[in-house]
N, C-alpha and C. Protein backbone atom coordinates (compact mmCIF):
# COMPACT_ATOMS: atom_id res chain seq x y z
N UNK A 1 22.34 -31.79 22.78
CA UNK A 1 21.21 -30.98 23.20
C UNK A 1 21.67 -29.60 23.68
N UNK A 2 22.85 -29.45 24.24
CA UNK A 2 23.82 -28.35 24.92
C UNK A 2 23.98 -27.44 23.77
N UNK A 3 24.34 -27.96 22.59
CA UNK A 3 24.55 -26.97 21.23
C UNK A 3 23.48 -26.37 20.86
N UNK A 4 22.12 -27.41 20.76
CA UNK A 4 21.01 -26.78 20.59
C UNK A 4 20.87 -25.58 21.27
N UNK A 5 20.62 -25.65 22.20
CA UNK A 5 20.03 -24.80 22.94
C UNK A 5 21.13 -23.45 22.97
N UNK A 6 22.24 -23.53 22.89
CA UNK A 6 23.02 -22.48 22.49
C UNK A 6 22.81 -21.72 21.60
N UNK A 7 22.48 -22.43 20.36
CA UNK A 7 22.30 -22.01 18.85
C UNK A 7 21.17 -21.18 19.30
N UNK A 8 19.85 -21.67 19.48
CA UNK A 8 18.19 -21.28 20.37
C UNK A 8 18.88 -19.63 20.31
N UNK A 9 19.63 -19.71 21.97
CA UNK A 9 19.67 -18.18 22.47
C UNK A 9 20.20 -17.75 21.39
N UNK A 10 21.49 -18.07 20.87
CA UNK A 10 21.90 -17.21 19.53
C UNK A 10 21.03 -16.38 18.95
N UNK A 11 20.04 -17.24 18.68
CA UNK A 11 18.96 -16.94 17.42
C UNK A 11 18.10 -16.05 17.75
N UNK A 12 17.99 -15.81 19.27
CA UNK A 12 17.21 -15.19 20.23
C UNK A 12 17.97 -13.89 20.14
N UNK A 13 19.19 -13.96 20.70
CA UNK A 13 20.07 -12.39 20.86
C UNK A 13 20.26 -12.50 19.62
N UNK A 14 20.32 -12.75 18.53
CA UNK A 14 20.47 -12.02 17.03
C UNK A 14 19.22 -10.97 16.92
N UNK A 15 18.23 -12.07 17.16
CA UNK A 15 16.68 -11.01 16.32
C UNK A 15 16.88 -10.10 17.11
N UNK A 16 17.04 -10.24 18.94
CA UNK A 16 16.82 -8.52 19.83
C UNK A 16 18.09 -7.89 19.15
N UNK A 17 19.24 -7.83 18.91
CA UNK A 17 20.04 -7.06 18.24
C UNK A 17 19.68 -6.74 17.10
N UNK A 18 19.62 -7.49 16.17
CA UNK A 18 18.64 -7.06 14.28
C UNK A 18 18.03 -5.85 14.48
N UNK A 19 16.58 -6.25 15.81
CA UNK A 19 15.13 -5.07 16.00
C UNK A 19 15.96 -4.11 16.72
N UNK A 20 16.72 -4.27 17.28
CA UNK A 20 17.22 -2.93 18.23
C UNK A 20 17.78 -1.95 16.86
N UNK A 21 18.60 -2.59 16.60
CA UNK A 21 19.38 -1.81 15.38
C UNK A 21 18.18 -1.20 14.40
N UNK A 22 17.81 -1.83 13.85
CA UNK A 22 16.47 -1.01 12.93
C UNK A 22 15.46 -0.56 13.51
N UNK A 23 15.00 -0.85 14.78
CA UNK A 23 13.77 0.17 14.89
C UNK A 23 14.47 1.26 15.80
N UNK A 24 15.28 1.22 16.60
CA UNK A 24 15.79 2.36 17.90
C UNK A 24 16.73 2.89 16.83
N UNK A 25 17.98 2.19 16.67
CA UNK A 25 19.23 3.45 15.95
C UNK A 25 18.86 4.43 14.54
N UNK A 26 18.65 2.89 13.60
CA UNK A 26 18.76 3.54 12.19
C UNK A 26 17.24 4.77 11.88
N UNK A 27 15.90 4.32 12.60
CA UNK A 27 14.69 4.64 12.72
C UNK A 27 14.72 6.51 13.75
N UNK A 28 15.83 6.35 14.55
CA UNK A 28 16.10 7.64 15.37
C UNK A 28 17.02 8.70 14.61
N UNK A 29 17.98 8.19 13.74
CA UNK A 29 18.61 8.68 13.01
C UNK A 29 18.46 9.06 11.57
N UNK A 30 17.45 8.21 10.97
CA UNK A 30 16.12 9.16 10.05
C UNK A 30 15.55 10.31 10.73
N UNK A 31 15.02 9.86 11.54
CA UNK A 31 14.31 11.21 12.37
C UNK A 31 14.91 12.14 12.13
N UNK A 32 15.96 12.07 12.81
CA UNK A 32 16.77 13.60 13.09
C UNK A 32 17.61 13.95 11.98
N UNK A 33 17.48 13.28 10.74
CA UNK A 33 18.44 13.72 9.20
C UNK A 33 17.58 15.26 8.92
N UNK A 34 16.07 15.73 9.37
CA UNK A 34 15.88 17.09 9.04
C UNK A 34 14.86 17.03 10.17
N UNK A 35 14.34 18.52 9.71
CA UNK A 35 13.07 19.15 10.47
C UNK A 35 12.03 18.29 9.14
N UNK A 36 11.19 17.64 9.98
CA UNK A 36 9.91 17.13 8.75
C UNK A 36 8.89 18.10 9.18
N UNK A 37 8.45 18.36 7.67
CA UNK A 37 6.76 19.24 8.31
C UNK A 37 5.89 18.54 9.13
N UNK A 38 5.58 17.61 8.01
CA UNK A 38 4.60 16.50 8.48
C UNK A 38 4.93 15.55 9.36
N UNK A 39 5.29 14.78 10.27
CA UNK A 39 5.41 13.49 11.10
C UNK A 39 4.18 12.72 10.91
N UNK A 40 3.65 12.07 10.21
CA UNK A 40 2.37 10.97 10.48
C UNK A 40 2.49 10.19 10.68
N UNK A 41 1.31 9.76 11.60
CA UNK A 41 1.25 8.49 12.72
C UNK A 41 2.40 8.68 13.56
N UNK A 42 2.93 9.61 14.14
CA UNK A 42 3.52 9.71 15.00
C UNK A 42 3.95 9.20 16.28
N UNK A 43 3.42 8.63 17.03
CA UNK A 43 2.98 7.85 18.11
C UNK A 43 4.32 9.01 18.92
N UNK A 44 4.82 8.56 19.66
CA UNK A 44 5.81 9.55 20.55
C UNK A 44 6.53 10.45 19.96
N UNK A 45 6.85 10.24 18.84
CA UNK A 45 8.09 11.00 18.28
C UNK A 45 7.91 12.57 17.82
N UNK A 46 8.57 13.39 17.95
CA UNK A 46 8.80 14.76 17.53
C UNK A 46 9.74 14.72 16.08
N UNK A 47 8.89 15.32 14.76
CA UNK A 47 9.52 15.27 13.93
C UNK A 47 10.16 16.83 13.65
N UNK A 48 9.73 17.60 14.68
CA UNK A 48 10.16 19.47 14.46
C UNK A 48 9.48 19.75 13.83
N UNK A 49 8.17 19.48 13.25
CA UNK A 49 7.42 20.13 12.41
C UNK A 49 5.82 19.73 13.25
N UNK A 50 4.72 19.77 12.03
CA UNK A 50 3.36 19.16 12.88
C UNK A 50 3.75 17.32 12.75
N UNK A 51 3.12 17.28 13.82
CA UNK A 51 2.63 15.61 14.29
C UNK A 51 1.39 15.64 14.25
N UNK A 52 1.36 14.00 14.06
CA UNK A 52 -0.22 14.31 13.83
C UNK A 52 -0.21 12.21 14.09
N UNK A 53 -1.60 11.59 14.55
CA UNK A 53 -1.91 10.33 14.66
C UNK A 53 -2.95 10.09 14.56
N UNK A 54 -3.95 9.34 14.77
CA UNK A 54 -5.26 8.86 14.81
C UNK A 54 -5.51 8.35 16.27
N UNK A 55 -4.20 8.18 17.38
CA UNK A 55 -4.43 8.47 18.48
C UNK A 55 -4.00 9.64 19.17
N UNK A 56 -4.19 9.94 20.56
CA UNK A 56 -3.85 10.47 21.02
C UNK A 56 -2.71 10.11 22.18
N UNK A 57 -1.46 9.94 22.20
CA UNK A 57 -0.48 9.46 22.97
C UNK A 57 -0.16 10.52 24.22
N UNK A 58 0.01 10.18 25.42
CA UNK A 58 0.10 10.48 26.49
C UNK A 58 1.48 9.89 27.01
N UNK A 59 3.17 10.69 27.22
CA UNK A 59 2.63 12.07 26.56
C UNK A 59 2.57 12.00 25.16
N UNK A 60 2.63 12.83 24.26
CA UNK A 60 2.44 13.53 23.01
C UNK A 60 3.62 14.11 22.68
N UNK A 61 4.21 13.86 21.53
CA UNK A 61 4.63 15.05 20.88
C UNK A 61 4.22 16.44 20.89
N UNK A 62 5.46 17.58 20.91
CA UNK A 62 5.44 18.65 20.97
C UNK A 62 4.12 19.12 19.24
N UNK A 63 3.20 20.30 19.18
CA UNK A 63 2.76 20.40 17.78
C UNK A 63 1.53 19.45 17.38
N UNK A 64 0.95 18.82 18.11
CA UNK A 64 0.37 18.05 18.38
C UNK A 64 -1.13 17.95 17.24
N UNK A 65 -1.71 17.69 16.18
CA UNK A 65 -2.84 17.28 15.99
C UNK A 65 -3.56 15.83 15.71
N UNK A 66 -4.29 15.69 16.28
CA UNK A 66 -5.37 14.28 16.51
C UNK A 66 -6.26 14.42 14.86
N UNK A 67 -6.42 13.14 14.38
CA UNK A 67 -6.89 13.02 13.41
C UNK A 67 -7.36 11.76 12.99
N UNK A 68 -8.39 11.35 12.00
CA UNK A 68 -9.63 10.58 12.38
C UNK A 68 -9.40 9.41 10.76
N UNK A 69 -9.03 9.86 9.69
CA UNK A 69 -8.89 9.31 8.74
C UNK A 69 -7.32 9.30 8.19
N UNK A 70 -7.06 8.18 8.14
CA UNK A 70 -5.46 8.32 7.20
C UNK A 70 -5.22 8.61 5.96
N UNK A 71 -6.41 8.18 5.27
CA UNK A 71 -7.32 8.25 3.89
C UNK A 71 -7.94 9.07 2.94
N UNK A 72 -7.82 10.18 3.85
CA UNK A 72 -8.86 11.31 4.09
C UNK A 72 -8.09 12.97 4.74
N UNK A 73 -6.92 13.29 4.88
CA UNK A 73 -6.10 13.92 5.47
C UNK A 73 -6.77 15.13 5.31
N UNK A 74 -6.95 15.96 6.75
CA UNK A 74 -7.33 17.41 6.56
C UNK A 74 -6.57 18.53 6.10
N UNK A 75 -5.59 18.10 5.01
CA UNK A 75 -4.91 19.35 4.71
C UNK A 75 -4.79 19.79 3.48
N UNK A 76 -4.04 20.44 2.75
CA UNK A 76 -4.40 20.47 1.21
C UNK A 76 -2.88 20.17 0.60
N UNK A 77 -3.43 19.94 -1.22
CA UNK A 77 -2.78 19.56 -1.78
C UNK A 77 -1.29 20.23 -1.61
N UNK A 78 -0.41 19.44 -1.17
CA UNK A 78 1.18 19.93 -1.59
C UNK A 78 1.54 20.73 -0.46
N UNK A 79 0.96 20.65 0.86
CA UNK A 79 0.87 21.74 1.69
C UNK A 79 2.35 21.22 2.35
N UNK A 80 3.04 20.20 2.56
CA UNK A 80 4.13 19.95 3.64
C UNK A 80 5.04 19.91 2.09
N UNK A 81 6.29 20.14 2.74
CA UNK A 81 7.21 19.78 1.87
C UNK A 81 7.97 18.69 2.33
N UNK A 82 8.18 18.23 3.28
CA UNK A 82 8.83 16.84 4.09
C UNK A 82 8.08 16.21 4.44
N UNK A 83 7.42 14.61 4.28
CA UNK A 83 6.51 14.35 5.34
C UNK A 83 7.30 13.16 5.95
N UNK A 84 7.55 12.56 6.86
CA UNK A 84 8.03 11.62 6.88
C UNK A 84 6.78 10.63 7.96
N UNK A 85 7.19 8.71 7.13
CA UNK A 85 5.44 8.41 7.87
C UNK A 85 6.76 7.19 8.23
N UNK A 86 6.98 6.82 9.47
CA UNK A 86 7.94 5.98 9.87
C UNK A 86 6.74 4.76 10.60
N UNK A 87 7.28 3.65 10.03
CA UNK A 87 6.73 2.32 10.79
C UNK A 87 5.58 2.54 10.82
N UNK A 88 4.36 3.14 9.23
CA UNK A 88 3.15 2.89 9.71
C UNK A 88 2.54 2.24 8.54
N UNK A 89 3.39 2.16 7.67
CA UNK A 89 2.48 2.10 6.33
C UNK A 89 1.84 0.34 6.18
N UNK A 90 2.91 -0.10 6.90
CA UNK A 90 2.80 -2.01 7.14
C UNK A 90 1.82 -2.04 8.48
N UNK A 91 0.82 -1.61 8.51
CA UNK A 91 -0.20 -1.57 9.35
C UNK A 91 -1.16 -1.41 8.89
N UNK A 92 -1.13 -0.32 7.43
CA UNK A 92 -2.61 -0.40 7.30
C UNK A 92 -3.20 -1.31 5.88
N UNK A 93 -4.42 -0.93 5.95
CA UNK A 93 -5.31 -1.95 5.64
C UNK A 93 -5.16 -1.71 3.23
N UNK A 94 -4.92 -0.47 3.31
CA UNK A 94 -4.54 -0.38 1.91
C UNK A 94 -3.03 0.39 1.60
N UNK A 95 -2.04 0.30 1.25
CA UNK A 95 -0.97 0.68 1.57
C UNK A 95 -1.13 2.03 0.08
N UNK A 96 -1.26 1.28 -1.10
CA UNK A 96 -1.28 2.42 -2.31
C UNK A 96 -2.25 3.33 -1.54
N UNK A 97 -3.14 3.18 -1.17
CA UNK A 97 -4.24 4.72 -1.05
C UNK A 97 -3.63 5.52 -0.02
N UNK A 98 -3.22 4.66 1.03
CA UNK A 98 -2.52 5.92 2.03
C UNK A 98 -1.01 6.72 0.90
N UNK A 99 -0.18 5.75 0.41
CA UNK A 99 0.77 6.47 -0.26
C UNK A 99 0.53 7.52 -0.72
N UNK A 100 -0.94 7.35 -1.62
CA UNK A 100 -1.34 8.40 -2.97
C UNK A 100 -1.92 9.52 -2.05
N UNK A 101 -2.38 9.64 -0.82
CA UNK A 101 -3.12 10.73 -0.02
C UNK A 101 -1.84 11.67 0.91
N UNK A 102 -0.68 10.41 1.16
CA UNK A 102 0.85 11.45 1.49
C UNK A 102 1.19 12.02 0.07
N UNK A 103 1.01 11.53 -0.50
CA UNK A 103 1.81 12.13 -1.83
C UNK A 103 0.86 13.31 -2.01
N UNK A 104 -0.43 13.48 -2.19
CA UNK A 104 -1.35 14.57 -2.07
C UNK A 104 -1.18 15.80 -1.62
N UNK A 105 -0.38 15.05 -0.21
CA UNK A 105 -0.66 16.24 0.48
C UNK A 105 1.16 16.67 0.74
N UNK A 106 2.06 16.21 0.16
CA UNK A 106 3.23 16.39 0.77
C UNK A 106 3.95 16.57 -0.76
N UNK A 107 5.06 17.25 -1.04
CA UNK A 107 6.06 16.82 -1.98
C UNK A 107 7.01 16.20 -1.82
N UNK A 108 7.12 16.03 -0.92
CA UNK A 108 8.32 14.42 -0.66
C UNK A 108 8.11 14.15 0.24
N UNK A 109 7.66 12.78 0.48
CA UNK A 109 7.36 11.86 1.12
C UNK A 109 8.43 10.47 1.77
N UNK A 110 8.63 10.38 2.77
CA UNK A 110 9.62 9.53 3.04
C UNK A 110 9.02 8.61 3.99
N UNK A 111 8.98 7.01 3.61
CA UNK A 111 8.48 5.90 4.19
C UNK A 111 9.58 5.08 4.89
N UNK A 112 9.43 4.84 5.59
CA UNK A 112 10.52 4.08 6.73
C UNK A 112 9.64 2.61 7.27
N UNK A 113 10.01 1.82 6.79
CA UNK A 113 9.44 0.52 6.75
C UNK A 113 10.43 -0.32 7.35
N UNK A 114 9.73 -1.87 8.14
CA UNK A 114 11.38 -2.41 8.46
C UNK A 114 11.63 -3.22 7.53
N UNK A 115 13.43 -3.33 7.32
CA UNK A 115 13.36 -4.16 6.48
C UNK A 115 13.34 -5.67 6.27
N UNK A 116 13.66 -6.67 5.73
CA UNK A 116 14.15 -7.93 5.67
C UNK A 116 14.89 -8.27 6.38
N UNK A 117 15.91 -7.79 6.76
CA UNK A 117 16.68 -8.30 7.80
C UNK A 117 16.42 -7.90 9.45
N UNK A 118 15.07 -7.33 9.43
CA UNK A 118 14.82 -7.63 10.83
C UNK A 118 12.91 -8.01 11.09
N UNK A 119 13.49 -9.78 10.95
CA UNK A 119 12.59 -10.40 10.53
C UNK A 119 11.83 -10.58 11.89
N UNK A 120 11.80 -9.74 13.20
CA UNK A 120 11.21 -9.91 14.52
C UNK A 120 9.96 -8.53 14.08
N UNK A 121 10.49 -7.47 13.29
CA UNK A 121 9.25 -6.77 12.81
C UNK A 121 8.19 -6.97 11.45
N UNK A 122 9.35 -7.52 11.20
CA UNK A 122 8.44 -8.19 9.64
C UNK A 122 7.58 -8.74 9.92
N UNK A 123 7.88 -10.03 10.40
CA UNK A 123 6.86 -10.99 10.52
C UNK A 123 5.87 -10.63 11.92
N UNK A 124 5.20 -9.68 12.08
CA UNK A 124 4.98 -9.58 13.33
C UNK A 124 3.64 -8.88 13.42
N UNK A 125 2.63 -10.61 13.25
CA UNK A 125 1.18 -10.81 12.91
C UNK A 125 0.46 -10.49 13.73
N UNK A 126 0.88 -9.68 14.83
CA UNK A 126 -0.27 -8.89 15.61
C UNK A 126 -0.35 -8.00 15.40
N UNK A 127 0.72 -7.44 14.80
CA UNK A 127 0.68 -5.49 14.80
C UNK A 127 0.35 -5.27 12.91
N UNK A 128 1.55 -5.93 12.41
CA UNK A 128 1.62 -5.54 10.49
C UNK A 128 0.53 -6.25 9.83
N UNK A 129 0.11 -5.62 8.47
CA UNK A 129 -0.84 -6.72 7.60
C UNK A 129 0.43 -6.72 6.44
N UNK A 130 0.93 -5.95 6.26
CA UNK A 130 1.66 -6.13 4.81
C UNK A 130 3.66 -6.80 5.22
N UNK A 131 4.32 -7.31 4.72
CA UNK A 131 5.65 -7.49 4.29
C UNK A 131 6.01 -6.52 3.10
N UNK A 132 6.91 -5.70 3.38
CA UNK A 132 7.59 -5.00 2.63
C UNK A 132 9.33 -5.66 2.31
N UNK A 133 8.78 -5.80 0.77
CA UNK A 133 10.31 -6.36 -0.14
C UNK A 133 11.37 -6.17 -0.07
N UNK A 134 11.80 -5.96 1.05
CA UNK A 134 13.44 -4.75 0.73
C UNK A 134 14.55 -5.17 1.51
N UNK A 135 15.57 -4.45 1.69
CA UNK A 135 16.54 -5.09 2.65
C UNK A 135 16.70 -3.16 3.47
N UNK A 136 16.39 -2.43 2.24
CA UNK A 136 16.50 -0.91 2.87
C UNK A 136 15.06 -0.20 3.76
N UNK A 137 15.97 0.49 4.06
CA UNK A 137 14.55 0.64 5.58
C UNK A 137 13.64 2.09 4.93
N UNK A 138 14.77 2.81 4.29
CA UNK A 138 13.61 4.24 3.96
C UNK A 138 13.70 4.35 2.48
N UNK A 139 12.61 4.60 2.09
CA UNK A 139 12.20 5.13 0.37
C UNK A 139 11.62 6.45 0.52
N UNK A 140 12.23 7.33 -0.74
CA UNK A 140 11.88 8.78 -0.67
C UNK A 140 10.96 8.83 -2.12
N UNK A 141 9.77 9.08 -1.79
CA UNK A 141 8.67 9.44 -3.53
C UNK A 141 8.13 8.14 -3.48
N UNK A 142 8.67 7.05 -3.06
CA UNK A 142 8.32 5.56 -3.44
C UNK A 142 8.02 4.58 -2.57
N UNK A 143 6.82 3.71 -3.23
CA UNK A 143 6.09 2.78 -2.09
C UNK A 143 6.89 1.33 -2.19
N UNK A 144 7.82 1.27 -1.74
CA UNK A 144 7.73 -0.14 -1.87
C UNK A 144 7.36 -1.51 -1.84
N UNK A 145 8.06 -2.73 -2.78
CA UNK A 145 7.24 -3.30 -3.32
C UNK A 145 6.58 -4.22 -1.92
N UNK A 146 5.54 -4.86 -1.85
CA UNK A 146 4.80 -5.48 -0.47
C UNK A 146 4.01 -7.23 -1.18
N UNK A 147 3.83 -7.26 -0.43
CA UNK A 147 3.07 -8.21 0.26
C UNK A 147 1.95 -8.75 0.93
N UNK A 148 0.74 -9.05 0.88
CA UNK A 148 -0.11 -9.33 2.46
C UNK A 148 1.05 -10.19 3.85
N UNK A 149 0.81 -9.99 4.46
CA UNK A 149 1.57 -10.67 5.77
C UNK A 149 0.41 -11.96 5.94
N UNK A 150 1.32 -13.50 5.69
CA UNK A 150 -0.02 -14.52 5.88
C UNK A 150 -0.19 -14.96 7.06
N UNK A 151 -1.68 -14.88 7.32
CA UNK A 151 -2.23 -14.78 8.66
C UNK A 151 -2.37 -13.82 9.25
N UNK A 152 -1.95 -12.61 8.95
CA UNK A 152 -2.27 -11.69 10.34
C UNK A 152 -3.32 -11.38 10.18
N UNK A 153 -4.15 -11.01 8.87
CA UNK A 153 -5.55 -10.76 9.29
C UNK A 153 -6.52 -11.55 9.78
N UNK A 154 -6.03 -13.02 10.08
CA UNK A 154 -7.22 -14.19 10.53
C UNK A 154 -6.67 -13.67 12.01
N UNK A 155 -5.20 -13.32 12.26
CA UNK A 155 -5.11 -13.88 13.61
C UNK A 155 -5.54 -12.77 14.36
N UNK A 156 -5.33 -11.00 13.47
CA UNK A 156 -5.85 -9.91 14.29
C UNK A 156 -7.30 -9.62 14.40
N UNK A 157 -8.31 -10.66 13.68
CA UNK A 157 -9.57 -10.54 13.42
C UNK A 157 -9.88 -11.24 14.74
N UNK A 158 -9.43 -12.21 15.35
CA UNK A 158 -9.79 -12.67 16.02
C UNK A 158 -8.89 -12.21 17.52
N UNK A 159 -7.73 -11.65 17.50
CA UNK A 159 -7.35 -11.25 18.67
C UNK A 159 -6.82 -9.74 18.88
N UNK A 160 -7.41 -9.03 17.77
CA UNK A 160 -7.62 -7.56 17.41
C UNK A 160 -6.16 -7.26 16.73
N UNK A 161 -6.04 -5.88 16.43
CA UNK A 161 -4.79 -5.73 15.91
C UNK A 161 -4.08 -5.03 16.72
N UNK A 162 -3.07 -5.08 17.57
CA UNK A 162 -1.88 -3.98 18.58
C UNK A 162 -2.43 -2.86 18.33
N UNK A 163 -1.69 -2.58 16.90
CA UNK A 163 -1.79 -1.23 16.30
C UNK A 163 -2.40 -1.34 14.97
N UNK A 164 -3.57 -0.42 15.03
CA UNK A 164 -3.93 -0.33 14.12
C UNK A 164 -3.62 1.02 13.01
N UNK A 165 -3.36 1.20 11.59
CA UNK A 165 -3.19 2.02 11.15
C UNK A 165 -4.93 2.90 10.23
């Protein structure tokens, strides 16, 4: 029973090491590979260019605009040349239409998704609707391949969603 329960925490300090590593290091160190025009869905982060969310975070990023549709973007065709959309795209409710509306509005587009091997964000049916296929965390031009996440929409229908995209 002594091994068990050893193995347990193991399994425990693996996943917090896995999520630490992909969402804090590798996820901070995208960030800062350039100045992005665009930052979407931003939630705290400063991408050096405009930010922009559908909330308003307190504090905020420096550049700050609030915005109402993900779907629907107030800007025009081709207007950013960097956009980068980190940890949002596995939130929302259609993943191709948001792609095709960054791609709209950006010429390169860079998605930062978590990957497979940090299966504490993957699977993680309060916040994501989709699983993304991969073992790599960022795609540049390209949506990668997905999934529905099973259950999260019974379980966020009924106990809302964290975050919604």
């Amino acid at each position: 029973m002594i091994y068990f329960s050893f193995f347990v925490l193991f399994l425990v300090v693996l996943l917090i090491v896995l999520h630490e590593i992909s969402y804090k290091l590798v996820k901070t160190r995208i960030l800062r590979m350039r100045k992005w025009d665009l930052n979407i869905c931003c939630g705290h982060s400063d991408g050096g260019g405009l930010n922009v969310d559908i909330f308003q975070h307190d504090p905020g990023p420096g550049n700050f605009q609030k915005i109402d549709d993900i779907y629907s973007l107030p800007f025009d065709d081709k207007q950013f040349e960097h956009t980068l959309c980190s940890h949002t795209i596995e939130h929302v409710d259609d993943p191709e239409a948001f792609f095709a509306e960054l791609r709209r509005v950006s010429k390169n587009v860079t998605i930062v998704v978590p990957p497979l091997w940090d299966p504490a964000a993957v699977f993680n049916v309060f916040e994501h609707r989709h699983i993304f296929l991969n073992v790599r965390k960022m795609f540049v031009n390209e949506l990668p391949p997905y999934v529905k996440l099973p259950m999260a929409e019974t379980i966020q229908e009924r106990l809302g969603q964290k975050i919604r995209g």
